[in-house]
N, C-alpha and C. Protein backbone atom coordinates (compact mmCIF):
# COMPACT_ATOMS: atom_id res chain seq x y z
N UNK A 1 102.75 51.14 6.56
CA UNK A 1 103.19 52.35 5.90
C UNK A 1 102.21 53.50 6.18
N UNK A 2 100.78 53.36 6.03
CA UNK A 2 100.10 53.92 6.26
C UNK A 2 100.34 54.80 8.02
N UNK A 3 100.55 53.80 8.64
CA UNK A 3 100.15 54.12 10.56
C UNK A 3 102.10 55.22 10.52
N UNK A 4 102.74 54.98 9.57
CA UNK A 4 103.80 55.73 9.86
C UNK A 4 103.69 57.00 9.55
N UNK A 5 102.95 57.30 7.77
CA UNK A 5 103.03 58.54 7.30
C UNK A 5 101.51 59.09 8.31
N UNK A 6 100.44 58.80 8.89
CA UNK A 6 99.67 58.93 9.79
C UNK A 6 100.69 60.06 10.70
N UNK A 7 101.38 59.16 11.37
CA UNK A 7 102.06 59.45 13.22
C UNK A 7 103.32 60.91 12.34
N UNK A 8 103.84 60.70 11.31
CA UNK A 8 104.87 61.87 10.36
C UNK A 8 104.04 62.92 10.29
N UNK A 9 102.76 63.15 9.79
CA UNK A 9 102.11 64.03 9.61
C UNK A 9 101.23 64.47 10.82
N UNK A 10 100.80 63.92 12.03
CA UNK A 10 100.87 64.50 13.11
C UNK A 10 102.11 64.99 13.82
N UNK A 11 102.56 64.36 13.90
CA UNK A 11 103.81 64.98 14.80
C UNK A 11 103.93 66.71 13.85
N UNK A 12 103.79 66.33 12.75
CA UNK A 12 104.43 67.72 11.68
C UNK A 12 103.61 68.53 12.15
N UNK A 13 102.21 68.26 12.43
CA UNK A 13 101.15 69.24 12.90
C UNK A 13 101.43 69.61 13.89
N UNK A 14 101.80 68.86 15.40
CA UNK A 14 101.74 69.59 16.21
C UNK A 14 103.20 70.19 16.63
N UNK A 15 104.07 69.95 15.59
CA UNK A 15 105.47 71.06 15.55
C UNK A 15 105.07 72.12 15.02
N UNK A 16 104.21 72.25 14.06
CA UNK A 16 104.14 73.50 13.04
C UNK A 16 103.02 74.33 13.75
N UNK A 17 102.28 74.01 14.58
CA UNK A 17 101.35 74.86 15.63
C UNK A 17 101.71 75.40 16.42
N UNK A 18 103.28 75.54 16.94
CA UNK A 18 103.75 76.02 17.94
C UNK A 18 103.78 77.19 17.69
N UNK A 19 104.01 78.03 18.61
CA UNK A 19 104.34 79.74 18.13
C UNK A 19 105.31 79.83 19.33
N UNK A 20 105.90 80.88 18.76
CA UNK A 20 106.90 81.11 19.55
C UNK A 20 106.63 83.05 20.32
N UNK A 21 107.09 82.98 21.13
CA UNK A 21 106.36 84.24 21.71
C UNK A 21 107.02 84.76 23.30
N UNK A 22 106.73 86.10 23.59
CA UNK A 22 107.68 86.06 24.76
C UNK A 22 106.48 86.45 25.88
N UNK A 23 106.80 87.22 27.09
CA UNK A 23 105.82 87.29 28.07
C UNK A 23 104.46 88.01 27.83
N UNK A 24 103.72 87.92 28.80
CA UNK A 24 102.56 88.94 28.17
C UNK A 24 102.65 90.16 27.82
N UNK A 25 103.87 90.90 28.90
CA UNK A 25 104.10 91.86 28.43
C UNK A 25 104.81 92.75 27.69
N UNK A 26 105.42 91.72 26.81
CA UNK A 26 106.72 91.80 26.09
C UNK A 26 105.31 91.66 24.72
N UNK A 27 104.53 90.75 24.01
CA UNK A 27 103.91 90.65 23.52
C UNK A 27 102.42 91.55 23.18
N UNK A 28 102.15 91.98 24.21
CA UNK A 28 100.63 92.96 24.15
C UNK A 28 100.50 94.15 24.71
N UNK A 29 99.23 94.97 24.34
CA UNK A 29 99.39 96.28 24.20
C UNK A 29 98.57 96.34 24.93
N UNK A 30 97.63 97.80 25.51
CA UNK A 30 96.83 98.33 26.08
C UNK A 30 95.66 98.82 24.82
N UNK A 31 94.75 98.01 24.97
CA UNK A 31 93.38 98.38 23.71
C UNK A 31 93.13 99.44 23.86
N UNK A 32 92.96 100.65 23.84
CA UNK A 32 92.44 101.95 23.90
C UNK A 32 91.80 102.59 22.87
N UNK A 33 89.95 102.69 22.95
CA UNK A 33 88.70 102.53 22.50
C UNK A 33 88.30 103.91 22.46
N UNK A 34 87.78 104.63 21.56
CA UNK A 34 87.25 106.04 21.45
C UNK A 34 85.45 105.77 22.17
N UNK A 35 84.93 106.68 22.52
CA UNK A 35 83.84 106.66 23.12
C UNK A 35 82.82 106.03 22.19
N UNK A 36 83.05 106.39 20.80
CA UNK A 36 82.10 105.92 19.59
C UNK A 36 82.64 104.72 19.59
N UNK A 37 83.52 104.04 19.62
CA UNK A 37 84.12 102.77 19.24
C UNK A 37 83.11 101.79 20.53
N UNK A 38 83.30 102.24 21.71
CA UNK A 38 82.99 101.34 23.07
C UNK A 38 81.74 101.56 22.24
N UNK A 39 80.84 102.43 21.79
CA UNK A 39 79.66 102.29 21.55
C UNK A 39 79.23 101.37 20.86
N UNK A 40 79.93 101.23 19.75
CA UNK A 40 79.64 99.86 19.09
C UNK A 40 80.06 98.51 19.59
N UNK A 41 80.56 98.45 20.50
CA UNK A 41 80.26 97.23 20.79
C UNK A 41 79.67 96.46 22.04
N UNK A 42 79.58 95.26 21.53
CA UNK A 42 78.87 94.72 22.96
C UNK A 42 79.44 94.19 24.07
N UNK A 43 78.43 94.43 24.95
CA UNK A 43 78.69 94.26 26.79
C UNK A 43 79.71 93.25 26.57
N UNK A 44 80.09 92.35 26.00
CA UNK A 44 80.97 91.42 26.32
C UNK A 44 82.23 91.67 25.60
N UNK A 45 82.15 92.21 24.42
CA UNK A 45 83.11 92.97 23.89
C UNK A 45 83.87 93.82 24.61
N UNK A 46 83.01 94.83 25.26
CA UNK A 46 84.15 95.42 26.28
C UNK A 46 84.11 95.44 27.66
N UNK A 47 83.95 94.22 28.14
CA UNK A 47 84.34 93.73 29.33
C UNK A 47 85.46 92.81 28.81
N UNK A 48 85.80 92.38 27.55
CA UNK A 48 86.86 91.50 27.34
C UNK A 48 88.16 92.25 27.45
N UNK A 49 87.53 93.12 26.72
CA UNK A 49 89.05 94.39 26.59
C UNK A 49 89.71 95.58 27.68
N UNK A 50 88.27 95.18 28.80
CA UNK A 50 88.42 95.81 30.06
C UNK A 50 89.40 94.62 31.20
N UNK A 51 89.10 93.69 30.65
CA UNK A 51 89.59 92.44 31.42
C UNK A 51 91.01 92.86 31.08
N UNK A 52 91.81 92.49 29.33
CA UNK A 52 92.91 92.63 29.05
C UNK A 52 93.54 94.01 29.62
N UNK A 53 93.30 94.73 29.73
CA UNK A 53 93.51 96.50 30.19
C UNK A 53 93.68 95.96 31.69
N UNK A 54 93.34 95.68 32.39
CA UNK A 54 93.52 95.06 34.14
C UNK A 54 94.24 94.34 33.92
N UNK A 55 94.06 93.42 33.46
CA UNK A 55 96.08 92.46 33.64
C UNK A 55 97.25 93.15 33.11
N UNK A 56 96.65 93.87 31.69
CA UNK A 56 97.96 94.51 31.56
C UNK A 56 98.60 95.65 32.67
N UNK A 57 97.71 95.93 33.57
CA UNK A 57 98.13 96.75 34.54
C UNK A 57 98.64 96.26 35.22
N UNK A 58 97.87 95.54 35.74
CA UNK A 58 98.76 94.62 36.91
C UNK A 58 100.05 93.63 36.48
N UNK A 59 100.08 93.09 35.37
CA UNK A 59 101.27 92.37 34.96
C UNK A 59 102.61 93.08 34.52
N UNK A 60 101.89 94.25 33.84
CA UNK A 60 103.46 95.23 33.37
C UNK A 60 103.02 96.70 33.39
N UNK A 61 102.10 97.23 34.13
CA UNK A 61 102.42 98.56 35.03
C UNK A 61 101.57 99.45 34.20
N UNK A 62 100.93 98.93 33.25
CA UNK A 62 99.89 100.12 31.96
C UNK A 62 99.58 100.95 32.91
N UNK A 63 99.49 102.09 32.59
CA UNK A 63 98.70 103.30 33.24
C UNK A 63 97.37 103.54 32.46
N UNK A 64 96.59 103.45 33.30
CA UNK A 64 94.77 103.66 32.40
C UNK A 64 94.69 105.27 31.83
């Protein structure tokens, strides 16, 4: 009984983790950062959001 409600309550987990969602570019935006904003944060901070800003260009046409 145990090894059943076990395998019921995983399975439930990894149904209920799903998300449902459409392409990248149907889903996300272009981050766009004020000069004070980039200031606060760090080198890796906005190379992350420089990264997302380049695919979104290249995947669905963002204009910088």
């Amino acid at each position: 009984m145990v090894k059943i409600l076990t395998m019921i309550f995983a399975l439930f987990a990894m149904i209920s983790c799903t998300t449902v969602g459409g392409s990248f570019c149907a889903v996300e935006h272009p981050i766009r950062l004020t000069k004070a904003e980039v200031a606060t944060l760090s080198d890796g901070s906005v190379a992350a959001i420089l990264a997302h800003n380049e695919t979104g260009a290249k995947l669905c046409g963002w204009k910088a």
